[in-house]
Protein backbone atom coordinates (compact mmCIF):
# COMPACT_ATOMS: atom_id res chain seq x y z
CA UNK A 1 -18.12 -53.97 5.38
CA UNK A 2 -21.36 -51.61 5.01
CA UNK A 3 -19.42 -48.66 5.91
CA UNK A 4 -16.35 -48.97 3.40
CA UNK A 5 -18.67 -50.02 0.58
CA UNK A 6 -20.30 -46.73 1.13
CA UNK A 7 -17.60 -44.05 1.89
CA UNK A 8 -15.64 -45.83 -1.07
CA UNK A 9 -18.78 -45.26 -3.29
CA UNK A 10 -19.53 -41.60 -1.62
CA UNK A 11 -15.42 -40.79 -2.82
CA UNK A 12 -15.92 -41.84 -6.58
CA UNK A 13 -18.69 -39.93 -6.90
CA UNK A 14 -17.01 -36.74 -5.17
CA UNK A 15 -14.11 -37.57 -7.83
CA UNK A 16 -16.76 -37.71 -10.85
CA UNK A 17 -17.91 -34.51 -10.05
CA UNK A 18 -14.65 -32.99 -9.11
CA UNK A 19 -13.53 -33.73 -12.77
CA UNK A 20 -16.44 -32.86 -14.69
CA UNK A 21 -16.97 -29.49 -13.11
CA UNK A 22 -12.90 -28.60 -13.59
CA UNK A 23 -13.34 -30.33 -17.51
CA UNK A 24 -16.15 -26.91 -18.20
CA UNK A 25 -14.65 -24.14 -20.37
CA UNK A 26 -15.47 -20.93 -20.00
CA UNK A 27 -15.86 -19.37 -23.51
CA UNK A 28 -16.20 -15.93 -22.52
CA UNK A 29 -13.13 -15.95 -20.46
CA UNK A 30 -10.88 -12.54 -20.68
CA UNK A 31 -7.63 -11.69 -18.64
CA UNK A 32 -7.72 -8.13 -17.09
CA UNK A 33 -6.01 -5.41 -19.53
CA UNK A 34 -2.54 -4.19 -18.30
CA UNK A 35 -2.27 -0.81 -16.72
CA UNK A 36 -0.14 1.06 -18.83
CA UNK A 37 3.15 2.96 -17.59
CA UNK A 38 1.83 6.39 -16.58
CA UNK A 39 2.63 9.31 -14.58
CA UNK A 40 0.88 9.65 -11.72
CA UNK A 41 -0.38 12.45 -8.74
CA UNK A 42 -2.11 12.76 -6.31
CA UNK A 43 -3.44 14.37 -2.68
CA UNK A 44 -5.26 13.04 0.32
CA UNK A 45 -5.28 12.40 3.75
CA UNK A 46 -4.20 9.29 6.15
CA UNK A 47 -2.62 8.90 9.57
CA UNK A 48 0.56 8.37 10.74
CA UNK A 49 0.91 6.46 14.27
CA UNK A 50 -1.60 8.93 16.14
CA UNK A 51 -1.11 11.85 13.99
CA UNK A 52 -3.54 12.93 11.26
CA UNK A 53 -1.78 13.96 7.87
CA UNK A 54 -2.37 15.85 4.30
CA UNK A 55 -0.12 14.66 1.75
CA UNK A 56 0.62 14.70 -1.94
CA UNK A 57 2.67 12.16 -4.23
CA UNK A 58 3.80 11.86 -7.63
CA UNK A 59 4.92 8.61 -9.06
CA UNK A 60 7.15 8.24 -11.89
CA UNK A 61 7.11 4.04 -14.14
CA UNK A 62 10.87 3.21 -14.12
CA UNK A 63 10.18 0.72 -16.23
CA UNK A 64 7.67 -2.59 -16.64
CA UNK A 65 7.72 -3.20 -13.22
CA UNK A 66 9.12 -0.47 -10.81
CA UNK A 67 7.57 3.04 -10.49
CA UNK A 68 9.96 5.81 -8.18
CA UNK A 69 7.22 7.49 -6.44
CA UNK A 70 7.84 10.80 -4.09
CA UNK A 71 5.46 12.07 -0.73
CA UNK A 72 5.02 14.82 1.41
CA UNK A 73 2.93 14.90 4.46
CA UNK A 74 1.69 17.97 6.54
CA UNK A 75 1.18 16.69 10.30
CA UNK A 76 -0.66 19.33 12.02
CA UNK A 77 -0.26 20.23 15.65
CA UNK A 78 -2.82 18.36 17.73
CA UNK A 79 -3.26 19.47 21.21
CA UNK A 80 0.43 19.46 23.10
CA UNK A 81 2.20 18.00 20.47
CA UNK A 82 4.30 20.09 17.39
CA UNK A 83 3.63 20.38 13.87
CA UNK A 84 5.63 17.83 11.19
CA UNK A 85 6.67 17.19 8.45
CA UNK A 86 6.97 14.08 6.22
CA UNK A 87 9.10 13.08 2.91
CA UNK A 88 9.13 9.68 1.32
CA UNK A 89 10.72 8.33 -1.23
CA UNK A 90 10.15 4.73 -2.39
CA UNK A 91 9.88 2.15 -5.30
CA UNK A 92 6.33 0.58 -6.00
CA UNK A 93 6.53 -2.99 -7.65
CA UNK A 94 3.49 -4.77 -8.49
CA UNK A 95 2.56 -8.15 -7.56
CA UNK A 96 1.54 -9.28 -10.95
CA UNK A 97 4.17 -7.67 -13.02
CA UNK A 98 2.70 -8.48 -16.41
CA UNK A 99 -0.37 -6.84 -15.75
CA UNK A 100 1.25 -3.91 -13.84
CA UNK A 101 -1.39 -4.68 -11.10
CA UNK A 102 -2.73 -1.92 -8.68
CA UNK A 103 -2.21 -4.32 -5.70
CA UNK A 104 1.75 -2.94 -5.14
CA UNK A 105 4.76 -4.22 -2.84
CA UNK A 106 5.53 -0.47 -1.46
CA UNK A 107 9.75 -0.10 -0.15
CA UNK A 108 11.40 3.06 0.71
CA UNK A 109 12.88 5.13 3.38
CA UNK A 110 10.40 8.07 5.17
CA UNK A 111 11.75 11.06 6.60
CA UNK A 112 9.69 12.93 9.84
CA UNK A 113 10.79 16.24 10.91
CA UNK A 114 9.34 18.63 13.40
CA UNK A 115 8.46 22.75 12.50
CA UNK A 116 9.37 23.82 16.39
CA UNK A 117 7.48 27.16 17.49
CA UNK A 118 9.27 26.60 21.13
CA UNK A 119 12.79 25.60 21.98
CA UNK A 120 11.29 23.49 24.37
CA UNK A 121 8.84 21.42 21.78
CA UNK A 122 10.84 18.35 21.41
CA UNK A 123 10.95 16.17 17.90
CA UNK A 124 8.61 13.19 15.80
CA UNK A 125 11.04 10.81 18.09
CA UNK A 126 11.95 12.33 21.70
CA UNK A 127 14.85 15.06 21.53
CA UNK A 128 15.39 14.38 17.55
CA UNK A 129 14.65 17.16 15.09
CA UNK A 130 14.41 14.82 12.46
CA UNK A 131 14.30 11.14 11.92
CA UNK A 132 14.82 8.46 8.83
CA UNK A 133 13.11 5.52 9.34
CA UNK A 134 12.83 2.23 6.28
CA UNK A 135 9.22 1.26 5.63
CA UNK A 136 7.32 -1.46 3.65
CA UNK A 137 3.85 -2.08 2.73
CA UNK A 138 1.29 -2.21 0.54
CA UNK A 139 -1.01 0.07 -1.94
CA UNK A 140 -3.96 -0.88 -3.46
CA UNK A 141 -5.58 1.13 -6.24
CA UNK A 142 -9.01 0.99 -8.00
CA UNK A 143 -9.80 3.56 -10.84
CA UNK A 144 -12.91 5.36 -10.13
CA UNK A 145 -13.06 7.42 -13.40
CA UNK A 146 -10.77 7.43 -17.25
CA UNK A 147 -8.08 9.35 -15.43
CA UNK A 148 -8.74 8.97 -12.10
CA UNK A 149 -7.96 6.25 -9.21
CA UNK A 150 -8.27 5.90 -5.43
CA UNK A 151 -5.10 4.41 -3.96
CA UNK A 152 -4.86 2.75 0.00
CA UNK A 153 -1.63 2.67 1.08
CA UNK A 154 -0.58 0.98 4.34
CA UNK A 155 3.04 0.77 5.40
CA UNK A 156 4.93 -0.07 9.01
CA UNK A 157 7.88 2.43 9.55
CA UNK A 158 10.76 0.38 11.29
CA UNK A 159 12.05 2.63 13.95
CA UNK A 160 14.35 -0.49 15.10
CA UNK A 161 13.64 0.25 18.83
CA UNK A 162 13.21 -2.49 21.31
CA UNK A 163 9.71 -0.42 22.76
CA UNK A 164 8.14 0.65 19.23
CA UNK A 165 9.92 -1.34 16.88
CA UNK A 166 6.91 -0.63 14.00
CA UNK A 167 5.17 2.97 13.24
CA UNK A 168 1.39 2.55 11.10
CA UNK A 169 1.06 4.76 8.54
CA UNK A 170 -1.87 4.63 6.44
CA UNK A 171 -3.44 7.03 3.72
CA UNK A 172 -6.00 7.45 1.21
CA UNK A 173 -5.03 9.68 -2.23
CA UNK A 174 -6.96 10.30 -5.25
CA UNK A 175 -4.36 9.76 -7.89
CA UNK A 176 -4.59 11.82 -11.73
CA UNK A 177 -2.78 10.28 -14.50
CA UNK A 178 -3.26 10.79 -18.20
């Protein structure tokens, strides 16, 4: 009977604390400011699958919640392989709408294309030239100066392929925006 006494004491005094440190109010308490709609761009560098990359991107607010946002990636040649080439185009929507947050759901389709210097060079994607793939991820952002932010973006391209079925893509930009 020991036992239950005790755990049954040892649970209303968990519960007693429980509520009293949930009844506290925090008197300084602020929410975060919203980011404002803004143009943004950018450069940097990332990787895509095995291949590093230079890119650029300019993102352009839709509206409260959606921001239309263009890429362009320089894949240089790297030993045997070819040069290429990469477009995106996508819509960044934030996970915390209200606030506009820099934490971003990131859907769109990516183009890869190969600059051949030899007929015999083949493409991003055996014998193809070019390819269109869908891709999702995410970006996060953190300002780092009044009109400046870093951005991480990671994303999976879908190549829909029963041996690859998921590309990595990942890059790092220094975004401007007024």
């Amino acid at each position: 009977m020991r036992p239950a006494i005790a755990a049954a004491l040892v649970v209303a005094v968990r519960l007693a604390v429980a509520a009293a440190a949930t009844a506290q109010v925090v008197e300084d308490e602020r929410l975060p400011e919203a980011v404002p709609l803004r143009i943004e761009i950018g450069g940097g560098a990332g990787q895509t699958v095995a291949h590093p990359e230079v890119s650029a991107l300019m993102s352009v607010p839709l509206g409260p919640q959606t921001s239309f946002e263009l890429a362009a990636g320089w894949l240089p040649r790297v030993l045997y392989d070819v040069e290429h080439v990469l477009v995106q185009a996508q819509f960044r929507m934030p996970f915390r709408a209200h606030l506009r947050s820099r934490k971003s759901l990131l859907i769109g389709v990516t183009r890869l294309s190969s600059r051949k210097r030899n007929p015999d060079d083949s493409g991003f994607w055996g014998a193809d030239d070019r390819v269109v793939f869908p891709h999702a991820g995410v970006s996060l952002q953190w300002p780092i100066g009044r009109h400046a932010d870093f951005r991480f973006d990671a994303q999976g391209l879908f190549t829909l392929d029963r041996e690859l079925p998921l590309l990595p893509r990942a890059a790092g930009t220094f975004v401007w925006h007024p």
